[in-house]
PDB file of N, CA and C in Angstrom:
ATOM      1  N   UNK A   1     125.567 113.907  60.835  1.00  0.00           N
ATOM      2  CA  UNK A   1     126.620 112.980  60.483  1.00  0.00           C
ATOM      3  C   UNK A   1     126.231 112.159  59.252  1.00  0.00           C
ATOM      4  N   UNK A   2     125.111 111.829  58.754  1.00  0.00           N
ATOM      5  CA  UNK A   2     124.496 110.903  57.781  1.00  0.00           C
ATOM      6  C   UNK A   2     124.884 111.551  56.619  1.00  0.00           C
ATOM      7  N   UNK A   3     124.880 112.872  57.065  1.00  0.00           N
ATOM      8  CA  UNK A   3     124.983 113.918  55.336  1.00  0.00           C
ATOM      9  C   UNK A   3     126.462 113.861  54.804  1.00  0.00           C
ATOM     10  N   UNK A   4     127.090 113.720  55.630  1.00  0.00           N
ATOM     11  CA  UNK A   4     128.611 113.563  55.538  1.00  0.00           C
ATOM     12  C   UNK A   4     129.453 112.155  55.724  1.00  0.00           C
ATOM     13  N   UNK A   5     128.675 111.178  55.819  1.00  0.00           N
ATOM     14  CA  UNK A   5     129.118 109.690  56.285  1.00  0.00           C
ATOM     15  C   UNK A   5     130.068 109.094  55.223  1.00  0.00           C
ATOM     16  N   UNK A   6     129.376 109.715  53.640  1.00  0.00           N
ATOM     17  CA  UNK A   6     130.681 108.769  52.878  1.00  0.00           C
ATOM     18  C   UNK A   6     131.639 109.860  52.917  1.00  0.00           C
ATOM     19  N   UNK A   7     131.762 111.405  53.351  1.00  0.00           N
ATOM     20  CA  UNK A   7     132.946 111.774  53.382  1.00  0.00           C
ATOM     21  C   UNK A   7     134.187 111.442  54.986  1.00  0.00           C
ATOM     22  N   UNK A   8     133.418 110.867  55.604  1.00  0.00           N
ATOM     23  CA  UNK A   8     134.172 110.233  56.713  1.00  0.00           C
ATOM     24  C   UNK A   8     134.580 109.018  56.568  1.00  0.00           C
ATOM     25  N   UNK A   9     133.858 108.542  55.359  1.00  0.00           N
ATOM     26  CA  UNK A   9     134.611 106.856  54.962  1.00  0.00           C
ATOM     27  C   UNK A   9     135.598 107.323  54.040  1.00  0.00           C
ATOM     28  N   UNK A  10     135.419 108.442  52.973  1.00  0.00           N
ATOM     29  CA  UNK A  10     136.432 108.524  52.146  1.00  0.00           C
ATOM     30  C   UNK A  10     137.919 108.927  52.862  1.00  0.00           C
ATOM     31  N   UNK A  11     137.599 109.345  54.134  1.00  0.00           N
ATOM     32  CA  UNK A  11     138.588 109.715  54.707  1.00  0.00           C
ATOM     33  C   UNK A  11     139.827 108.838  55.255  1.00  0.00           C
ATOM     34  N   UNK A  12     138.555 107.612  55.496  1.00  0.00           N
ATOM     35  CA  UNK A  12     139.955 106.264  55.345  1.00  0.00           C
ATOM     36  C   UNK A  12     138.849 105.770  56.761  1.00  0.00           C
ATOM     37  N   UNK A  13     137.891 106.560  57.547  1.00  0.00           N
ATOM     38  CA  UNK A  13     137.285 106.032  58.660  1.00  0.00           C
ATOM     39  C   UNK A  13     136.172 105.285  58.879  1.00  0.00           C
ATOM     40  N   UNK A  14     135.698 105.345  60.158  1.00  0.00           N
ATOM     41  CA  UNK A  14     134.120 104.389  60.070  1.00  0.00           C
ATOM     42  C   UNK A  14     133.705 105.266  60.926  1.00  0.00           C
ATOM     43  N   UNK A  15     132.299 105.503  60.790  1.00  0.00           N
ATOM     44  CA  UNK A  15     131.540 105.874  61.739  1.00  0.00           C
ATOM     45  C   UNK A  15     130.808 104.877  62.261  1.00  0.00           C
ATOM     46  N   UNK A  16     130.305 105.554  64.021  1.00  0.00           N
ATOM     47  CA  UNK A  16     129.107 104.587  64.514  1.00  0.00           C
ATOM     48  C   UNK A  16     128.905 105.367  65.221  1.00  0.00           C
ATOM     49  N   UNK A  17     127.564 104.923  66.112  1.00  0.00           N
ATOM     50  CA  UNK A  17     127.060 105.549  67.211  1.00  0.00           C
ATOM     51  C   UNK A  17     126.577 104.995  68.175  1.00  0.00           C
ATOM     52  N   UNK A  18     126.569 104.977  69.540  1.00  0.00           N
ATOM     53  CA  UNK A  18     126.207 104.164  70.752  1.00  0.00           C
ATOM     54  C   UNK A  18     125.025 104.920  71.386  1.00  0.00           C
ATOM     55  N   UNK A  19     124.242 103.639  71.546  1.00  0.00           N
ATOM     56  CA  UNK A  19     122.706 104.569  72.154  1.00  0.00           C
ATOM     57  C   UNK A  19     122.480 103.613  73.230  1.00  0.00           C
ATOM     58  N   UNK A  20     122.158 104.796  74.071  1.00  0.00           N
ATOM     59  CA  UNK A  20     121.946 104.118  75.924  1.00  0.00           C
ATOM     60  C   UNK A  20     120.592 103.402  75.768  1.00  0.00           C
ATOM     61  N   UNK A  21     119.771 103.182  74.585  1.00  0.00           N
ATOM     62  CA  UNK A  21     118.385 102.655  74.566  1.00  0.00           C
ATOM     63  C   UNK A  21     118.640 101.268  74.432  1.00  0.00           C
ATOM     64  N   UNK A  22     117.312  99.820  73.996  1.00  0.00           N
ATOM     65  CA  UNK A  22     118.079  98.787  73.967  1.00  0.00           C
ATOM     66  C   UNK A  22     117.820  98.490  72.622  1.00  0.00           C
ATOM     67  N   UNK A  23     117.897  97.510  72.192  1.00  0.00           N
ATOM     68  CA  UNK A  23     118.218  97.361  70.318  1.00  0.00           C
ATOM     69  C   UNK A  23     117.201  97.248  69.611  1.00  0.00           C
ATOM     70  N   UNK A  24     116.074  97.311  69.899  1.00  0.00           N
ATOM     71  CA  UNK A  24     114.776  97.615  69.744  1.00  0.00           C
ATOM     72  C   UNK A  24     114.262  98.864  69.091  1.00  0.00           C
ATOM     73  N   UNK A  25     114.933  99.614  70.637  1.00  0.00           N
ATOM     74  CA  UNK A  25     114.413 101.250  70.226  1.00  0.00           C
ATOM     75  C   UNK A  25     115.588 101.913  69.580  1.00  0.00           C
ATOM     76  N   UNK A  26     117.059 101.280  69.449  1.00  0.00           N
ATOM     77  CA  UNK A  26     117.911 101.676  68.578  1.00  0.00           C
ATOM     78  C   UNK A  26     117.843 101.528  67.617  1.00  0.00           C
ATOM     79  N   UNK A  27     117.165 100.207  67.015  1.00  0.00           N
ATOM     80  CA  UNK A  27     116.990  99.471  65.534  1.00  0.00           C
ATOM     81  C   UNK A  27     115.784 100.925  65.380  1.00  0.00           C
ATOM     82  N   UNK A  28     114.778 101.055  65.627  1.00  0.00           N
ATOM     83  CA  UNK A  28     113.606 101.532  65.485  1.00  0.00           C
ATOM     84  C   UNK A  28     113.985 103.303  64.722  1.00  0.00           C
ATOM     85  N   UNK A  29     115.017 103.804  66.321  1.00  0.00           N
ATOM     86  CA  UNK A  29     115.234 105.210  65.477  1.00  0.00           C
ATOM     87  C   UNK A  29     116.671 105.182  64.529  1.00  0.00           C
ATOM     88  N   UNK A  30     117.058 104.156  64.250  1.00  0.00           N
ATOM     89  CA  UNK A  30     118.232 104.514  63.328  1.00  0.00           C
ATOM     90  C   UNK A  30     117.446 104.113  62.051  1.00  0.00           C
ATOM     91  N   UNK A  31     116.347 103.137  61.747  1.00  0.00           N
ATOM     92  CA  UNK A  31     115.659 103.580  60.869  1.00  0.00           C
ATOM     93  C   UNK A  31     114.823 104.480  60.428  1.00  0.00           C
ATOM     94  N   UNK A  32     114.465 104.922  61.599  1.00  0.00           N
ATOM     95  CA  UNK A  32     113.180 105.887  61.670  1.00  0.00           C
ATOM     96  C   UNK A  32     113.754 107.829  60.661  1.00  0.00           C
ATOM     97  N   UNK A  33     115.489 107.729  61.711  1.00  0.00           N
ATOM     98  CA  UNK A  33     115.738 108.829  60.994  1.00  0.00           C
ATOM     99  C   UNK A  33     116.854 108.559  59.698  1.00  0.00           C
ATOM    100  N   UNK A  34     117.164 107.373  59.519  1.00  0.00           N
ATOM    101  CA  UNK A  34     117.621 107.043  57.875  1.00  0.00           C
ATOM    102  C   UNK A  34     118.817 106.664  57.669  1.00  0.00           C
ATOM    103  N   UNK A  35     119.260 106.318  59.253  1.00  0.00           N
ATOM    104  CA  UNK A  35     120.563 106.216  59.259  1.00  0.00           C
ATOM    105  C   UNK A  35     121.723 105.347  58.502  1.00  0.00           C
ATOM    106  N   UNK A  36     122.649 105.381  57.975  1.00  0.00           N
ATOM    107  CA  UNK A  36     122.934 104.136  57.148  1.00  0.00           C
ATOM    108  C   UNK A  36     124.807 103.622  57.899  1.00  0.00           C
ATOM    109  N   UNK A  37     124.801 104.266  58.783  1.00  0.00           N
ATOM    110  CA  UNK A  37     126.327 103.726  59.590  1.00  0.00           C
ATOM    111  C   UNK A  37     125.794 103.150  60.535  1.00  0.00           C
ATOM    112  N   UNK A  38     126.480 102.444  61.186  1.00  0.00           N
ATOM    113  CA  UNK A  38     126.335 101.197  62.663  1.00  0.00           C
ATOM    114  C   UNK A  38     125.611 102.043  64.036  1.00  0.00           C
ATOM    115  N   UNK A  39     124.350 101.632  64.036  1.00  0.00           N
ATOM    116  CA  UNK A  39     124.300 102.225  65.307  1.00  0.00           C
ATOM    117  C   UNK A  39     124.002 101.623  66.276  1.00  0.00           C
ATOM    118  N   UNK A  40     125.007 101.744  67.765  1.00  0.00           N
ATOM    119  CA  UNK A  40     125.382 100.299  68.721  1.00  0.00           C
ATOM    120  C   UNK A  40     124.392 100.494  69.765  1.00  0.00           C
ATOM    121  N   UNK A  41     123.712  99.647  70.153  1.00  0.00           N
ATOM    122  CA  UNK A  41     122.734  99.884  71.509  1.00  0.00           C
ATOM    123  C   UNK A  41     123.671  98.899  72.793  1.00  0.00           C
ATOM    124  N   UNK A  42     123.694 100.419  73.913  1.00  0.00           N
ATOM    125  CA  UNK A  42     124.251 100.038  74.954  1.00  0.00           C
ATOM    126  C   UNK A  42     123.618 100.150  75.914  1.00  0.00           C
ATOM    127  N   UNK A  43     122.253  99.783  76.262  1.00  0.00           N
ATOM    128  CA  UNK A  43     121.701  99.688  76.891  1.00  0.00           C
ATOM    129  C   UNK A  43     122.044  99.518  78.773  1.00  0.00           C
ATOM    130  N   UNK A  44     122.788  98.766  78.755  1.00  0.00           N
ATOM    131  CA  UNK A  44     123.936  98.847  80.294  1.00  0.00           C
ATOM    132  C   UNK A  44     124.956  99.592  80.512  1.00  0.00           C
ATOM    133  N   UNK A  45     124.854 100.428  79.574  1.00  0.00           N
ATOM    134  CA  UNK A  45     126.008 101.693  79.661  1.00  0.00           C
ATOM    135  C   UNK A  45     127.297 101.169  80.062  1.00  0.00           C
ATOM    136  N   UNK A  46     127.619  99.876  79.378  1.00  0.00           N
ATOM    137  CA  UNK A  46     129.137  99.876  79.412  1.00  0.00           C
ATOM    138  C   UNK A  46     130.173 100.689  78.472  1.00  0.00           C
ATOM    139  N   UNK A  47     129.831 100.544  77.717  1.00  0.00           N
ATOM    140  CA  UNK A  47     130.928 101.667  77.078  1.00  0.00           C
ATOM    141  C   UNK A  47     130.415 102.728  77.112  1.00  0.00           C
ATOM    142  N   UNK A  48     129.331 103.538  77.668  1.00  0.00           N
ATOM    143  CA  UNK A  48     129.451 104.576  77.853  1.00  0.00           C
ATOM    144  C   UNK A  48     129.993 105.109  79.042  1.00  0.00           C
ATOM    145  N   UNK A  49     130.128 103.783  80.492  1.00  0.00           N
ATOM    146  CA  UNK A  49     130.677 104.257  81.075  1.00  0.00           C
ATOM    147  C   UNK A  49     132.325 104.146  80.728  1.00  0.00           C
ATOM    148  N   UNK A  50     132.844 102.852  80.284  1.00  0.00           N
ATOM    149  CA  UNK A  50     134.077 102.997  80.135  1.00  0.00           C
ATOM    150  C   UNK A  50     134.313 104.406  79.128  1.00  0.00           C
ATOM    151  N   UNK A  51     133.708 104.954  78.750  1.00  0.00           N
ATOM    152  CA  UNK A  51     134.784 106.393  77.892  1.00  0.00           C
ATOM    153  C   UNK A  51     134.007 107.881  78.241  1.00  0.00           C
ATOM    154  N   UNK A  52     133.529 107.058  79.529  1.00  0.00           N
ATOM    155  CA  UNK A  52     132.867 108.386  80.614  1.00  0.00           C
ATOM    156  C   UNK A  52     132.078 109.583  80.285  1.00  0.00           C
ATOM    157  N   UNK A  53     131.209 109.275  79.540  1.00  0.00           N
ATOM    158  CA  UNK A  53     130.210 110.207  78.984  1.00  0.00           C
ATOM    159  C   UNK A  53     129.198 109.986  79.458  1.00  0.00           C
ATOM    160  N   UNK A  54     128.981 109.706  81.001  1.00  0.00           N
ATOM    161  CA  UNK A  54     127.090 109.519  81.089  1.00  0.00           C
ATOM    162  C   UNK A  54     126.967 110.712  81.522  1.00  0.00           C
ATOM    163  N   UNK A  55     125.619 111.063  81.500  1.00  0.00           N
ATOM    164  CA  UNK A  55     125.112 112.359  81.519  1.00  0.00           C
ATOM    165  C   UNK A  55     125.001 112.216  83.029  1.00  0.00           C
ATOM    166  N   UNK A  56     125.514 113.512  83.542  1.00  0.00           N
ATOM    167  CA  UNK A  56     125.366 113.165  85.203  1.00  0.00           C
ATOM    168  C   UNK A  56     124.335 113.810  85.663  1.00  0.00           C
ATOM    169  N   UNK A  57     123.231 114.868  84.697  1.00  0.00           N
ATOM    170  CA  UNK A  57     122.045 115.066  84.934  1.00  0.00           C
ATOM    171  C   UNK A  57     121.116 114.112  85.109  1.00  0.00           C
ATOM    172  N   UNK A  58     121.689 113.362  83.634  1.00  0.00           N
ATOM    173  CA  UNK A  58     119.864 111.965  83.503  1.00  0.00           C
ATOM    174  C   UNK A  58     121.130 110.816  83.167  1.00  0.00           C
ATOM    175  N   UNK A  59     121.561 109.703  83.684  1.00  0.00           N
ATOM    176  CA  UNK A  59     122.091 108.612  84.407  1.00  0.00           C
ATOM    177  C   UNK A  59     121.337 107.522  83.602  1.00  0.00           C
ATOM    178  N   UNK A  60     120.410 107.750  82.493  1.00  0.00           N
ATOM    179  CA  UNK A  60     120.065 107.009  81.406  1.00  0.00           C
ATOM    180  C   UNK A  60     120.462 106.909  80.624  1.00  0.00           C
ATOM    181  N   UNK A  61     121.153 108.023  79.780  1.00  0.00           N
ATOM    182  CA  UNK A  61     121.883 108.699  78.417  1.00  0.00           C
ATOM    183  C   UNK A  61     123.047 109.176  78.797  1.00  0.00           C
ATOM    184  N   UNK A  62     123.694 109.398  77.910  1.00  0.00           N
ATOM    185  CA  UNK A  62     125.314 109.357  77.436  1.00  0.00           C
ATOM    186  C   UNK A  62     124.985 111.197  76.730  1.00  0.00           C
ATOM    187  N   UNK A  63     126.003 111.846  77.593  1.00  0.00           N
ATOM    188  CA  UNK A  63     126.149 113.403  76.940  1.00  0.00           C
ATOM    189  C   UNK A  63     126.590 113.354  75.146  1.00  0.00           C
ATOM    190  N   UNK A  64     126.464 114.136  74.552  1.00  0.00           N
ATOM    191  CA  UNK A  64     126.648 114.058  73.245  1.00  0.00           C
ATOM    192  C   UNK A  64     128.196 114.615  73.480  1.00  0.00           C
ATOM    193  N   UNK A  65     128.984 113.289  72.448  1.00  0.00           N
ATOM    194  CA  UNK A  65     130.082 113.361  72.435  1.00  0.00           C
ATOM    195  C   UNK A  65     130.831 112.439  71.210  1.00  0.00           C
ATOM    196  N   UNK A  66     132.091 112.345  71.087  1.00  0.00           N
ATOM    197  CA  UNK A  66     132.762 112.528  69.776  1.00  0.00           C
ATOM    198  C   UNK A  66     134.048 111.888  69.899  1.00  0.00           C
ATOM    199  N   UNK A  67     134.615 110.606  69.542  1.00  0.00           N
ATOM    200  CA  UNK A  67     135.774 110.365  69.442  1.00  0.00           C
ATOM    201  C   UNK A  67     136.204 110.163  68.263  1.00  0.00           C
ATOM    202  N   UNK A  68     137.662 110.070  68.099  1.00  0.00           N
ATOM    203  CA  UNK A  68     138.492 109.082  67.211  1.00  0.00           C
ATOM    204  C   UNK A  68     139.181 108.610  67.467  1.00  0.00           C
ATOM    205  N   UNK A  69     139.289 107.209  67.177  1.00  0.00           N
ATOM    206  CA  UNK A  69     140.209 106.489  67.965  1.00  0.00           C
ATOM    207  C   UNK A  69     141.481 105.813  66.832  1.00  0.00           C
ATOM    208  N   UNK A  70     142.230 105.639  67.335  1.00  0.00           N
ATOM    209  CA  UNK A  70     143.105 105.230  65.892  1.00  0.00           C
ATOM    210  C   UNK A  70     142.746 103.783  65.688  1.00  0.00           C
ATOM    211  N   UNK A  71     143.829 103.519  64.405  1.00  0.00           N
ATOM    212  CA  UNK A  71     144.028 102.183  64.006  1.00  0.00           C
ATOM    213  C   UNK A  71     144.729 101.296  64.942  1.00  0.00           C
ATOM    214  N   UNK A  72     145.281 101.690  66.002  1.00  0.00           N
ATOM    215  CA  UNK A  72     146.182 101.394  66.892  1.00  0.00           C
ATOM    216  C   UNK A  72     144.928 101.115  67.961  1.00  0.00           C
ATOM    217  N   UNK A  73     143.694 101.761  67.891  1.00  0.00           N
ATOM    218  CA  UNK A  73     143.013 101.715  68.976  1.00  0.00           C
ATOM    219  C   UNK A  73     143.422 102.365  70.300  1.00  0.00           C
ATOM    220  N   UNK A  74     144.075 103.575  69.856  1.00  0.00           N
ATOM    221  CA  UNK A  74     144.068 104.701  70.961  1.00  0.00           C
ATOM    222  C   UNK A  74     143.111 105.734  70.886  1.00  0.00           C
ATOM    223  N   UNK A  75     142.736 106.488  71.597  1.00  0.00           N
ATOM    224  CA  UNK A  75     142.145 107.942  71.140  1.00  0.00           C
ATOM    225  C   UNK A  75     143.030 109.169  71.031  1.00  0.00           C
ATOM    226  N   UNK A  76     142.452 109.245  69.749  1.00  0.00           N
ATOM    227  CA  UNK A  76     143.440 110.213  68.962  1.00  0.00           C
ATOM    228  C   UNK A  76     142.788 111.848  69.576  1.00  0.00           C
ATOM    229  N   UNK A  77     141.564 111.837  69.480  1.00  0.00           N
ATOM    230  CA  UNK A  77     140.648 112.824  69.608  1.00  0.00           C
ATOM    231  C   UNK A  77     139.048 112.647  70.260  1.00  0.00           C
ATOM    232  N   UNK A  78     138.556 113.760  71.393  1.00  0.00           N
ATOM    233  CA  UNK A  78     137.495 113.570  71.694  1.00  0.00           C
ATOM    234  C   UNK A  78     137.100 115.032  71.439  1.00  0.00           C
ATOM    235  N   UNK A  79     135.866 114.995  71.598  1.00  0.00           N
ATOM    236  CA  UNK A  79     134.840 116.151  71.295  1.00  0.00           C
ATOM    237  C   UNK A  79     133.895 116.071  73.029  1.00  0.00           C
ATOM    238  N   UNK A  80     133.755 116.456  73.400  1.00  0.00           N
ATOM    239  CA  UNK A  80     132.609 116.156  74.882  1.00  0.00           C
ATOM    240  C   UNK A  80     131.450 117.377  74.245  1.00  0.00           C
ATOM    241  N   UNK A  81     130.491 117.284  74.059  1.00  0.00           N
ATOM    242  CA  UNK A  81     129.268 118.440  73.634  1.00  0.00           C
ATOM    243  C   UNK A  81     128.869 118.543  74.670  1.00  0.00           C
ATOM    244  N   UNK A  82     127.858 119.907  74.484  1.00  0.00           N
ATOM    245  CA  UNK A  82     126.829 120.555  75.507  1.00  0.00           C
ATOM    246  C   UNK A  82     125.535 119.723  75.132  1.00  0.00           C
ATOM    247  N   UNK A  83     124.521 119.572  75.912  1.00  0.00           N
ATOM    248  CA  UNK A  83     123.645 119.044  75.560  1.00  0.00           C
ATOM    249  C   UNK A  83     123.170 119.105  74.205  1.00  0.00           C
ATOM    250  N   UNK A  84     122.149 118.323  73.393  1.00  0.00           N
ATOM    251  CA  UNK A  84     121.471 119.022  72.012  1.00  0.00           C
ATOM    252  C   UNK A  84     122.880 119.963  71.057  1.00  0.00           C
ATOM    253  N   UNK A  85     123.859 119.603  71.607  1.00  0.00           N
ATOM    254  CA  UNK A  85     125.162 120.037  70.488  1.00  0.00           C
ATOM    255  C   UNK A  85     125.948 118.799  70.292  1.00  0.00           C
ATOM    256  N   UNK A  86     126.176 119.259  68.476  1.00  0.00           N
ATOM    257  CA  UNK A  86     127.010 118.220  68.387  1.00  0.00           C
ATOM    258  C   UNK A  86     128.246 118.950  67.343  1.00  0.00           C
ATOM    259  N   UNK A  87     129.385 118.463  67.336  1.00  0.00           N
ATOM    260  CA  UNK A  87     130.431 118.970  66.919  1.00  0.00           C
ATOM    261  C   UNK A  87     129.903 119.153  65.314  1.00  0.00           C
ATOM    262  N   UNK A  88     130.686 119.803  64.613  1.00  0.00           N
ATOM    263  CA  UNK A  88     130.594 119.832  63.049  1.00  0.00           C
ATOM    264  C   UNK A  88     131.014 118.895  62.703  1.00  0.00           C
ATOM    265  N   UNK A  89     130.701 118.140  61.661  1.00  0.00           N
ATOM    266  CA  UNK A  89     131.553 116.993  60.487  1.00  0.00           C
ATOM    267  C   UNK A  89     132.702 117.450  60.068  1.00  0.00           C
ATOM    268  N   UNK A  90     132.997 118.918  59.825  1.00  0.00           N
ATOM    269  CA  UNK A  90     133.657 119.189  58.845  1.00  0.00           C
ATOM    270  C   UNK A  90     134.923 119.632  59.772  1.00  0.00           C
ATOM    271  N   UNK A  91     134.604 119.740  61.540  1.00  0.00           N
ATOM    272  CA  UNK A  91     136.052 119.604  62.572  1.00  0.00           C
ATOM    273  C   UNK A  91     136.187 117.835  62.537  1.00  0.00           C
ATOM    274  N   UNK A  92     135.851 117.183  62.488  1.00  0.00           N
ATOM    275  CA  UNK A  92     135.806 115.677  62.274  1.00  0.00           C
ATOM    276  C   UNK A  92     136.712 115.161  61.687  1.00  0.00           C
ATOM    277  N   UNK A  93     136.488 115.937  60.384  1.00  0.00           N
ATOM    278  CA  UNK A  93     137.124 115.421  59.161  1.00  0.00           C
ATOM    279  C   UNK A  93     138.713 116.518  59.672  1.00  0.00           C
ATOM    280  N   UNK A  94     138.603 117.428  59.847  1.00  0.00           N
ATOM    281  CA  UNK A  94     140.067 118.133  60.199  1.00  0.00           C
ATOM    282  C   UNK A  94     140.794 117.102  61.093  1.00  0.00           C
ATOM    283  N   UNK A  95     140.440 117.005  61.773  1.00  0.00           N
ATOM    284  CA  UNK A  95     140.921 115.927  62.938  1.00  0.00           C
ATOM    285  C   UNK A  95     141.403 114.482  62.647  1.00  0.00           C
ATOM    286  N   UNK A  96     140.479 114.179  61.612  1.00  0.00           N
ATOM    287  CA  UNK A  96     140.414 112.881  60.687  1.00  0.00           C
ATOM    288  C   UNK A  96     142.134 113.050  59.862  1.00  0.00           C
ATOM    289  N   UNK A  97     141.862 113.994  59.278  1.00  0.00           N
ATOM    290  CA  UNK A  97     143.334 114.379  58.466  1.00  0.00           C
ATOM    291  C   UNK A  97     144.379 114.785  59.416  1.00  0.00           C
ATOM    292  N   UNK A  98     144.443 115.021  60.669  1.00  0.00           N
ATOM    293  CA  UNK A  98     145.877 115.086  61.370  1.00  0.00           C
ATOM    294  C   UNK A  98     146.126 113.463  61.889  1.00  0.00           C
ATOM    295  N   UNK A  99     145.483 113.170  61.450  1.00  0.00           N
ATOM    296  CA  UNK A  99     146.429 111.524  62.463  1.00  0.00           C
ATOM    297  C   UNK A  99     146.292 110.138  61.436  1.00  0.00           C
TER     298      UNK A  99
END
């Protein structure tokens, strides 16, 4: 997502990302791997439970997954991944351009 971040802003959007760690070890790897969009530490898994992505294997972490939500603050679009998968940028951005 980093490689493609200003083409998801040019798109008119924002990216972020929510990590079940606490802001410590979120601050730590969103620098560590270079990240330059918002990355949210949810450590109490509230919004991961409100948009129901905890991993029902490991009940620590949030399955890799994918929304868009509108300007309206609906969801326009979700992605749910398989473990260690994550959607393409470039279905993102398709998705980005229908709504």
């Amino acid at each position: 997502m980093q490689e493609n971040y200003e083409k998801i802003q040019a798109a008119g959007a924002e990216l972020f990302a929510i990590s079940s760690e606490n802001v410590s070890l979120t601050k730590g790897t969103a620098q560590k791997e270079g990240l330059t969009y918002p990355v949210l530490a949810d450590s109490k898994k509230e919004a991961i439970n409100a948009y129901n992505v905890l991993d029902q294997t490991n009940k620590n972490i949030a399955r890799p997954a994918s929304f868009i939500i509108s300007q309206e603050g609906n969801v326009a679009w979700i992605s749910l991944d398989a473990p260690a998968v994550r959607v393409p940028t470039s279905t993102i951005l398709t998705e980005l351009g229908k709504i």
